[in-house]
Structure formats: structure tokens, C-alpha cells
N, C-alpha and C. Protein backbone atom coordinates (compact mmCIF):
# COMPACT_ATOMS: atom_id res chain seq x y z
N UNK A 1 0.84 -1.17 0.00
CA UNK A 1 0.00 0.00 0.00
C UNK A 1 0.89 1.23 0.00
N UNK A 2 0.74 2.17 -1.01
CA UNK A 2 1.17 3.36 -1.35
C UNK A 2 0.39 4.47 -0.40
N UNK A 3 1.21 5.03 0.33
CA UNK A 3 0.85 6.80 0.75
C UNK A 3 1.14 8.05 -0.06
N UNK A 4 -0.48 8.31 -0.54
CA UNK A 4 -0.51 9.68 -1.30
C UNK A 4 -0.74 10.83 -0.33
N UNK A 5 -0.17 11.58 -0.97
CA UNK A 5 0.03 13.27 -0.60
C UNK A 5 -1.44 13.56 -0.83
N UNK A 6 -1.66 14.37 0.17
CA UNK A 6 -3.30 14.99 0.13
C UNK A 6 -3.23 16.46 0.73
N UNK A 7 -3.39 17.44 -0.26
CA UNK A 7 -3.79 18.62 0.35
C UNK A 7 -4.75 19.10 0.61
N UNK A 8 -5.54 19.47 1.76
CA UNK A 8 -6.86 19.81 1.89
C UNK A 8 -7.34 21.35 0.90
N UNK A 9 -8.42 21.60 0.40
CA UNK A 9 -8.77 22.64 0.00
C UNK A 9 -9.16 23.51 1.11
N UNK A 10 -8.94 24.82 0.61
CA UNK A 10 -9.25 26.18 2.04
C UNK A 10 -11.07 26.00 2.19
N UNK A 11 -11.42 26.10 3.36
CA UNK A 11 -12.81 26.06 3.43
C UNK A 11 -12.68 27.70 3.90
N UNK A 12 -14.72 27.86 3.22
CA UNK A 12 -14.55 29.49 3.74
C UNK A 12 -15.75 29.25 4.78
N UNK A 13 -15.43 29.62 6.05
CA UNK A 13 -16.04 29.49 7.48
C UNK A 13 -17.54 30.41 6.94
N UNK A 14 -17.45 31.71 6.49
CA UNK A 14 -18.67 32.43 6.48
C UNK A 14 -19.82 31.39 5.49
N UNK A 15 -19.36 31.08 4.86
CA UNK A 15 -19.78 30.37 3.66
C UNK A 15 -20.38 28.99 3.82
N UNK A 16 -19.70 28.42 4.92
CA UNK A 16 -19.97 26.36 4.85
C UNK A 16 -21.20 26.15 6.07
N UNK A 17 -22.09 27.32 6.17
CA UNK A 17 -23.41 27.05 6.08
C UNK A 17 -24.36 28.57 6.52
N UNK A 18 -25.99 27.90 6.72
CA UNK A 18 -26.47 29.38 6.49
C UNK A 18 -26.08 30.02 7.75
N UNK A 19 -25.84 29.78 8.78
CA UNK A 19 -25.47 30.41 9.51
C UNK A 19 -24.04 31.06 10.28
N UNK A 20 -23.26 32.06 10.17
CA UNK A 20 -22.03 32.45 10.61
C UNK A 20 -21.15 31.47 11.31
N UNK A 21 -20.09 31.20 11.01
CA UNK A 21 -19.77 29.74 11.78
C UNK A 21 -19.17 30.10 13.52
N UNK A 22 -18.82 31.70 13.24
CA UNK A 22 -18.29 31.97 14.63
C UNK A 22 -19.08 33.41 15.07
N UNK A 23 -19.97 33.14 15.96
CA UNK A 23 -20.38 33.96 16.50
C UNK A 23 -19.61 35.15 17.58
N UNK A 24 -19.48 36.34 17.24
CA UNK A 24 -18.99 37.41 18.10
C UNK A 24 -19.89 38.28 18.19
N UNK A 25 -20.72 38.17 19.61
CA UNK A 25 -21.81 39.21 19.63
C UNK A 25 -21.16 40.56 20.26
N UNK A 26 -21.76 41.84 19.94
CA UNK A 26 -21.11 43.00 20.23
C UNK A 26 -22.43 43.43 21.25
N UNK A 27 -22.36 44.49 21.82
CA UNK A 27 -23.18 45.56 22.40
C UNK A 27 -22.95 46.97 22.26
N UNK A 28 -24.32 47.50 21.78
CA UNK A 28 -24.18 49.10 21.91
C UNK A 28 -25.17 49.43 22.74
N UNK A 29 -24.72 50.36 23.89
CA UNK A 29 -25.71 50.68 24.93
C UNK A 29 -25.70 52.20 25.04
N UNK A 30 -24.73 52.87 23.95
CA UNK A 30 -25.25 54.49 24.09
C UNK A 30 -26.95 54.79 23.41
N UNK A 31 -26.83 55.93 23.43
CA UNK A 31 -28.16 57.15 23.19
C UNK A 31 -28.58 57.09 21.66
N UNK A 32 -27.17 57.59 20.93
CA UNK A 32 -27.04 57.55 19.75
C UNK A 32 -27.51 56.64 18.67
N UNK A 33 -27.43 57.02 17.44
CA UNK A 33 -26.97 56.26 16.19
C UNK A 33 -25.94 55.92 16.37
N UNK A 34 -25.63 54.36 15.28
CA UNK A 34 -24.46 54.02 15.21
C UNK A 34 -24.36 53.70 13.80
N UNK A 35 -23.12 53.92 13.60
CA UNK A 35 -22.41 53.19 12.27
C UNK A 35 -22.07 52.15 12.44
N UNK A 36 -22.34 50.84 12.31
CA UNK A 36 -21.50 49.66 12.67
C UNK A 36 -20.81 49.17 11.94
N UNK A 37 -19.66 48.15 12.50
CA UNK A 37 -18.08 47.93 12.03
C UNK A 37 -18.41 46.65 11.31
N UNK A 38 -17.79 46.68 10.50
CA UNK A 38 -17.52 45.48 9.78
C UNK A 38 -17.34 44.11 10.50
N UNK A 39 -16.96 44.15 11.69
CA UNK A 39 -16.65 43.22 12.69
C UNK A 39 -17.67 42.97 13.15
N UNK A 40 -18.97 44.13 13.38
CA UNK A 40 -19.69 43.74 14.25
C UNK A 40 -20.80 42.85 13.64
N UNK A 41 -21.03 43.41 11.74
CA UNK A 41 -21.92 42.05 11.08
C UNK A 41 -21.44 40.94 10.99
N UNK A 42 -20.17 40.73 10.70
CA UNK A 42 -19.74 39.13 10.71
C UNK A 42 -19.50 38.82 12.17
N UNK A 43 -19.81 39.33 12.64
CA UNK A 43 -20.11 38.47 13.82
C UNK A 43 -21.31 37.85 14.54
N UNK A 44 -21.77 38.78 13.78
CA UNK A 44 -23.30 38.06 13.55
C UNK A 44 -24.15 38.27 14.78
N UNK A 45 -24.12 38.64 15.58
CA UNK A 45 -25.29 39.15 16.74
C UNK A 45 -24.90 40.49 17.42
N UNK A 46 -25.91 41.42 16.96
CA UNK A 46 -25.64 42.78 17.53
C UNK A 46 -26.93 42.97 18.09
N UNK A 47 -26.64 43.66 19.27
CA UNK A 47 -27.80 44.14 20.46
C UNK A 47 -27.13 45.59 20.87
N UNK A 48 -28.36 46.27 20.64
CA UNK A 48 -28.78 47.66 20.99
C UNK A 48 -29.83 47.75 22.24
N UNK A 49 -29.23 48.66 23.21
CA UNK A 49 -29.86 49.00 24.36
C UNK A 49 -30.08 50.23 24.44
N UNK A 50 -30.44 51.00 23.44
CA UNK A 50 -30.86 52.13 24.16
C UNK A 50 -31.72 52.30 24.31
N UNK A 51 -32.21 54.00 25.13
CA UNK A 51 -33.57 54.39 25.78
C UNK A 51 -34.51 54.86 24.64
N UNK A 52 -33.90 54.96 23.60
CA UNK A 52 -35.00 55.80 22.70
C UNK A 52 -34.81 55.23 21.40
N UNK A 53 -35.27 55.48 20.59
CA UNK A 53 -35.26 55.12 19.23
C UNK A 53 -34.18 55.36 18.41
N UNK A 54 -33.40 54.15 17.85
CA UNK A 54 -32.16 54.96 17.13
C UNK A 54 -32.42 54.22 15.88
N UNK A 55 -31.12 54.47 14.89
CA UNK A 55 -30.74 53.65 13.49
C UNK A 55 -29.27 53.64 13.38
N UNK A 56 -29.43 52.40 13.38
CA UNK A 56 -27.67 51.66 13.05
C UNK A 56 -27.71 51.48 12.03
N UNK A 57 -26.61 52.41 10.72
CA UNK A 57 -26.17 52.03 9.55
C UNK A 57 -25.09 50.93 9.42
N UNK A 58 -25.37 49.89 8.32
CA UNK A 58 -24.53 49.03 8.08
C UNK A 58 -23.21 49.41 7.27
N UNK A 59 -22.03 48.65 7.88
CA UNK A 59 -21.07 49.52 6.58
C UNK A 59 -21.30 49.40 5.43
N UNK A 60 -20.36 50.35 4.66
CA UNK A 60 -20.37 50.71 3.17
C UNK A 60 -19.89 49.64 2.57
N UNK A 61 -20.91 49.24 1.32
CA UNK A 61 -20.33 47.79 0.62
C UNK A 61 -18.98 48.09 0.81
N UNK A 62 -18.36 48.75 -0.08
CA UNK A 62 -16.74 49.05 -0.17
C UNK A 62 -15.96 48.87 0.86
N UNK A 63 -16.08 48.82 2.37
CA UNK A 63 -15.60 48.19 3.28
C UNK A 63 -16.07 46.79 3.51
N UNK A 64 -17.28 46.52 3.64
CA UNK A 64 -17.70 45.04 4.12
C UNK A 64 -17.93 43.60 3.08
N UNK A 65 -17.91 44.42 1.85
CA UNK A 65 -17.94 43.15 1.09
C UNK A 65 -16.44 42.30 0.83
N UNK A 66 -15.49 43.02 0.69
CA UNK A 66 -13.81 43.06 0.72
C UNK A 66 -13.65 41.82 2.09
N UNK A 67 -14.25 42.03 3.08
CA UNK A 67 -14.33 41.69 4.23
C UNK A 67 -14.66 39.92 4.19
N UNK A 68 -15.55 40.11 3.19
CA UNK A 68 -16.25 38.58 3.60
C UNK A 68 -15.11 37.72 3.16
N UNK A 69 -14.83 36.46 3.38
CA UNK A 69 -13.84 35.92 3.06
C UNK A 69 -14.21 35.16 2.06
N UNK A 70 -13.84 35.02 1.00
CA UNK A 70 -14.11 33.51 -0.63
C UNK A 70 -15.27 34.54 -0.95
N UNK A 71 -15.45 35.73 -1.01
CA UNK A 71 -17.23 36.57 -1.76
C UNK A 71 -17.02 36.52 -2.98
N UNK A 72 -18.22 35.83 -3.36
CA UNK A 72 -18.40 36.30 -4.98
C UNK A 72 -19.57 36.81 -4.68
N UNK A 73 -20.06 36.61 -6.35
CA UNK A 73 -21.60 37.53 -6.46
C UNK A 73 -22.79 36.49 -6.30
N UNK A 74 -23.97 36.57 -5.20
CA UNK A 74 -24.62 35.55 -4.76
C UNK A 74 -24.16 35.11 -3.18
N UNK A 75 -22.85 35.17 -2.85
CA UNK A 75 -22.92 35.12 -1.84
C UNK A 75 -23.05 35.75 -0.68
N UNK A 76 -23.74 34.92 0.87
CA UNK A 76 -24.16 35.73 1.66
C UNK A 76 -23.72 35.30 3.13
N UNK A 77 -24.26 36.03 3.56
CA UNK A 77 -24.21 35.84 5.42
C UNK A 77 -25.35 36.31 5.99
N UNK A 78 -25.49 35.63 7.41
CA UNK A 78 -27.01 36.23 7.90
C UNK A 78 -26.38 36.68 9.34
N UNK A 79 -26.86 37.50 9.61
CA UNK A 79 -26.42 38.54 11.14
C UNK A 79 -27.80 38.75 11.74
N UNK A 80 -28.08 39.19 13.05
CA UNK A 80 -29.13 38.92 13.95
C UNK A 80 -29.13 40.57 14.72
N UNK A 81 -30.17 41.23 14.63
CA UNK A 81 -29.82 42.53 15.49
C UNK A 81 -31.12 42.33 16.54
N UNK A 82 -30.65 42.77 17.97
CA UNK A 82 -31.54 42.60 19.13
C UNK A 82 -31.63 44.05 19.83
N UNK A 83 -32.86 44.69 19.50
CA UNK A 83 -33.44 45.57 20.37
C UNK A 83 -33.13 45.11 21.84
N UNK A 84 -32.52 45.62 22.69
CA UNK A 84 -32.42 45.12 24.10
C UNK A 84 -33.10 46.84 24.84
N UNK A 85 -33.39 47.77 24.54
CA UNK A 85 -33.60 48.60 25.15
C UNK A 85 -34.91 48.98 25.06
N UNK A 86 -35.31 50.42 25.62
CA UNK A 86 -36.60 50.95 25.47
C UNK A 86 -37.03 51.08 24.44
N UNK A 87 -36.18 51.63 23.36
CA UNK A 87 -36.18 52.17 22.10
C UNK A 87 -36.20 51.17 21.13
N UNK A 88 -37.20 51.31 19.84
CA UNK A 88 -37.00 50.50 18.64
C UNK A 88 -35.72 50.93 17.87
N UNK A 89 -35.02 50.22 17.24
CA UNK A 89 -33.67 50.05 16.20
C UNK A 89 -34.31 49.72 15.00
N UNK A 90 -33.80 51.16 13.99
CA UNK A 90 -33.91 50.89 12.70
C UNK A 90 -32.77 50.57 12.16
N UNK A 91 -32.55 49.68 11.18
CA UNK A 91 -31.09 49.25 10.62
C UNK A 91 -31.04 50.17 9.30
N UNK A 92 -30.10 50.33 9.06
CA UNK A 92 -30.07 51.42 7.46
C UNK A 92 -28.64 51.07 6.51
N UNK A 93 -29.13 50.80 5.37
CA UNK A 93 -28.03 50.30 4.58
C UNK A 93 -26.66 51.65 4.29
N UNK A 94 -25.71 51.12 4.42
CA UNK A 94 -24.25 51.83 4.20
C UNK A 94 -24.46 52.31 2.88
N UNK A 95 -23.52 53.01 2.22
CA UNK A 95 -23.08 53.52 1.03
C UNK A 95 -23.14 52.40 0.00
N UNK A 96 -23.57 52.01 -1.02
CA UNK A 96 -23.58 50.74 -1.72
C UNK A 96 -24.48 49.89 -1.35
N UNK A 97 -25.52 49.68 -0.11
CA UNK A 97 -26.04 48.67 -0.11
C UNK A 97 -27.30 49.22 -0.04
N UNK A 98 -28.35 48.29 -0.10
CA UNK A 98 -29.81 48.47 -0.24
C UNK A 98 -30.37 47.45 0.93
N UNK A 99 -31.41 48.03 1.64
CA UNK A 99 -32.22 47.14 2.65
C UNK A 99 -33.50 46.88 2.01
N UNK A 100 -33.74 45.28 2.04
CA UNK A 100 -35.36 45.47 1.36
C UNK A 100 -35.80 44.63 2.83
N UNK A 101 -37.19 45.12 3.09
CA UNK A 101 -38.50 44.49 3.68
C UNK A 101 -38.30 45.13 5.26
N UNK A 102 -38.18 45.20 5.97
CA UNK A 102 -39.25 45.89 7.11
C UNK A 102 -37.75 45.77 7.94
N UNK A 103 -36.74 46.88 8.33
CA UNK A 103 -35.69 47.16 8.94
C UNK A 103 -35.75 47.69 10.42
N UNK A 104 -37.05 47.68 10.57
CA UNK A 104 -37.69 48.10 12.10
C UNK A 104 -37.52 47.54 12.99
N UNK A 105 -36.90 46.80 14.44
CA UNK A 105 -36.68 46.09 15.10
C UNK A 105 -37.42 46.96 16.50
N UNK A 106 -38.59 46.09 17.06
CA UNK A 106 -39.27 46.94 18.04
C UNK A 106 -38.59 46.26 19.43
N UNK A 107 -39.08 46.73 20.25
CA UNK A 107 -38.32 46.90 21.66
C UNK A 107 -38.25 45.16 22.24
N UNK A 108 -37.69 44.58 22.63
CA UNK A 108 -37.80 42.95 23.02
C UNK A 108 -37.58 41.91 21.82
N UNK A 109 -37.30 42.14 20.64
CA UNK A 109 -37.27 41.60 19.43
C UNK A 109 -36.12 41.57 19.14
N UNK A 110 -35.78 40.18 18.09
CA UNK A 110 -34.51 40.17 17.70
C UNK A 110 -35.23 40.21 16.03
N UNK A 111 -34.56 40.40 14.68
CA UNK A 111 -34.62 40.51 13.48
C UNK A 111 -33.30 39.52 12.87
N UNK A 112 -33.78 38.90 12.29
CA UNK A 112 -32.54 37.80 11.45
C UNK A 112 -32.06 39.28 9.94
N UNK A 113 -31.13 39.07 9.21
CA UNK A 113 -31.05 40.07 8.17
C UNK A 113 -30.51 38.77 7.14
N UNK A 114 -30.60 38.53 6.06
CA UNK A 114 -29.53 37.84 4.74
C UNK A 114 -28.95 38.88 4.49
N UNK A 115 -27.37 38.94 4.01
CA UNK A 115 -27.04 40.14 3.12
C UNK A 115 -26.01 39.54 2.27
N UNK A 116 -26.60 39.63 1.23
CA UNK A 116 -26.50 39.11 -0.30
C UNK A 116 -24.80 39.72 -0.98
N UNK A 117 -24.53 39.93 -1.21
CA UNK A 117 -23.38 40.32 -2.01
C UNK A 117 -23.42 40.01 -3.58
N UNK A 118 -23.87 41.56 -4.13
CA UNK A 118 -24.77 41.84 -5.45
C UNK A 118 -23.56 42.03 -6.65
N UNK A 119 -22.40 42.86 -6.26
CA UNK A 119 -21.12 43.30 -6.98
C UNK A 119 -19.57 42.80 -6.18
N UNK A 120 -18.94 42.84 -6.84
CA UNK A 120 -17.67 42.93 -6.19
C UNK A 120 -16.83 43.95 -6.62
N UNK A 121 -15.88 44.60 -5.88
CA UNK A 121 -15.38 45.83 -6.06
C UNK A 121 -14.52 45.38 -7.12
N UNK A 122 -13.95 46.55 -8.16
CA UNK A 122 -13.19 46.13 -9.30
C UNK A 122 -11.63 46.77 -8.92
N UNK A 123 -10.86 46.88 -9.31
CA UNK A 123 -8.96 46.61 -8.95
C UNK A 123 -9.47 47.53 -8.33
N UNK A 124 -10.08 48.72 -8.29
CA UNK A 124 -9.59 50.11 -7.73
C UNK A 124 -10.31 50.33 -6.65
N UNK A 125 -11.14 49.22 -6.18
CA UNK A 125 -11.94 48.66 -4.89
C UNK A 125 -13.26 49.35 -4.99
N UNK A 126 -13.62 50.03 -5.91
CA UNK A 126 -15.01 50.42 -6.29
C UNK A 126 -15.87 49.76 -6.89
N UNK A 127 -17.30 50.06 -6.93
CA UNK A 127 -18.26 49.31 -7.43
C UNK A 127 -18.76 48.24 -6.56
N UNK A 128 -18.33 47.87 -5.23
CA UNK A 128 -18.99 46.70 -4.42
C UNK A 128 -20.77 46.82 -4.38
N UNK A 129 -21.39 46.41 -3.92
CA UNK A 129 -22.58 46.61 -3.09
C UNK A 129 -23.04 44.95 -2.71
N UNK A 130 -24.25 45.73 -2.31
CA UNK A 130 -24.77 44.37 -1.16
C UNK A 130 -26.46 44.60 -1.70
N UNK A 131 -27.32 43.49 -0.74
CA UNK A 131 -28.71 43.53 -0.28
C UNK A 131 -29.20 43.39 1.10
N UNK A 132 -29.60 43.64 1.59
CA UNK A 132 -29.42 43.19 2.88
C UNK A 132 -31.44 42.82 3.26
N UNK A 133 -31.40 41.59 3.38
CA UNK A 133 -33.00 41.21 3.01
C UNK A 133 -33.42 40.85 4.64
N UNK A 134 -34.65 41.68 5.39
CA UNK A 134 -35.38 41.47 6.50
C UNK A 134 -35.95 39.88 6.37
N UNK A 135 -35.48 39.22 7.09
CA UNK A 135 -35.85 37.85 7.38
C UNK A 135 -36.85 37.39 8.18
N UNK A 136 -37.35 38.08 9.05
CA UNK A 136 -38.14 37.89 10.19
C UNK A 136 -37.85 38.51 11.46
N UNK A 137 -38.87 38.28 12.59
CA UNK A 137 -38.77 38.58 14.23
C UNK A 137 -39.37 37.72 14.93
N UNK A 138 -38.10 37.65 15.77
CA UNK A 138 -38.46 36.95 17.12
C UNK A 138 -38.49 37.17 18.28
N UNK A 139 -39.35 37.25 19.61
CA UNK A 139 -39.65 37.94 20.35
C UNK A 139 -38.12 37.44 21.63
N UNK A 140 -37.88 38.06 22.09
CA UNK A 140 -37.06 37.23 23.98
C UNK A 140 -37.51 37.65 25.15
């Protein structure tokens, strides 16, 4: 019996199923709006506590699609945002991306999001964008 050489192929973690393979949940508990980090969608669970009503923009394709690891066009990731406070959280798409279906997250609710990856940036890192599709709510 002969021993062959076997190299494994790279697996891409965001990719090898529907759900994020490594969860890093963040917290925002100021007043404000937020811009959120590229870190904080692939990580896939973000919770907002504030007292009043805010809107967290997602980053700008041009930062977050670069980001995903193995992205082509079609591929996606799903991230989870949790109202933890008084206030409802509206989510709002970055520079390049588009939100379709109901971005409203009311007070005690979590919202699933898909976000699609529509373009990929060309040499000069322009032209990315995204979709970012309302999936549902679930109460905690």
C-alpha cells in the first residue's frame, strides 16, 4: 500500500453554512446612532440597548464586502440585530447597499437580516454593493 500526498482545499467558514460559523456578539448601549463595524456584522449578533429610538447604519459595501472571506456575487451571510432597550432600532443600509423588507426592530425583538453580495469591487476597490433582506422577528 502506497501513501498519497493529500492537500486539503481552504474552506470558507462564512460560507460552509447558512449560519455564521463563529459567533462574536457586540453591544451598543449608548443614546445615539451608530455606524456599525464590519466586525460587528460578521459576527453576527448585535444588540442595541438604548432608551429611545435609534438607526444603526450598516457599513459601506466598499468596506464590508472586501471583508467577507471567498465573496463572490450571490454570496451571503445572515447577522441577527436585538433591540435590548426601550427604544425601537432601525437598521439602514451603508453607502452601496440596499435594505429590502421591514428594517424596524421593536423593543424585546430580535430581526434575522440575509445580506447578499450583489457586486464585487473592481482593482480600484469600487463598485462593491450588497442587499441586505429582512428575514423575520423573534420575540425574547
Amino acid at each position: 500500500m502506497s501513501v498519497q500526498s493529500f492537500t486539503p482545499t481552504k474552506q470558507y467558514p462564512s460560507f460552509s453554512g447558512l449560519i455564521n460559523e463563529v459567533i462574536a456578539p457586540v453591544s451598543y448601549s449608548n443614546a445615539g446612532n451608530n455606524t456599525l463595524l464590519t466586525s460587528d456584522v460578521l459576527g453576527g449578533f448585535i444588540t442595541h440597548t438604548a432608551a429611545g429610538a435609534q438607526t444603526d447604519t450598516l457599513p459601506t459595501a466598499a468596506l464590508l464586502v472586501p471583508l467577507i472571506e471567498g465573496a463572490q456575487v450571490g454570496s451571503a451571510i445572515r447577522f441577527f440585530v436585538k433591540a435590548g432597550g426601550a427604544g425601537t432600532i432601525t437598521i439602514a443600509a451603508g453607502t452601496g447597499g440596499t435594505i429590502t423588507g421591514t428594517a424596524t426592530i421593536a423593543t424585546g425583538n430580535i430581526k434575522e437580516f440575509l445580506l447578499v453580495v450583489t457586486a464585487l469591487p473592481d482593482q480600484f476597490g469600487n463598485g462593491a454593493t450588497y442587499t441586505a433582506y429582512s428575514l423575520g422577528t423573534s420575540t425574547f
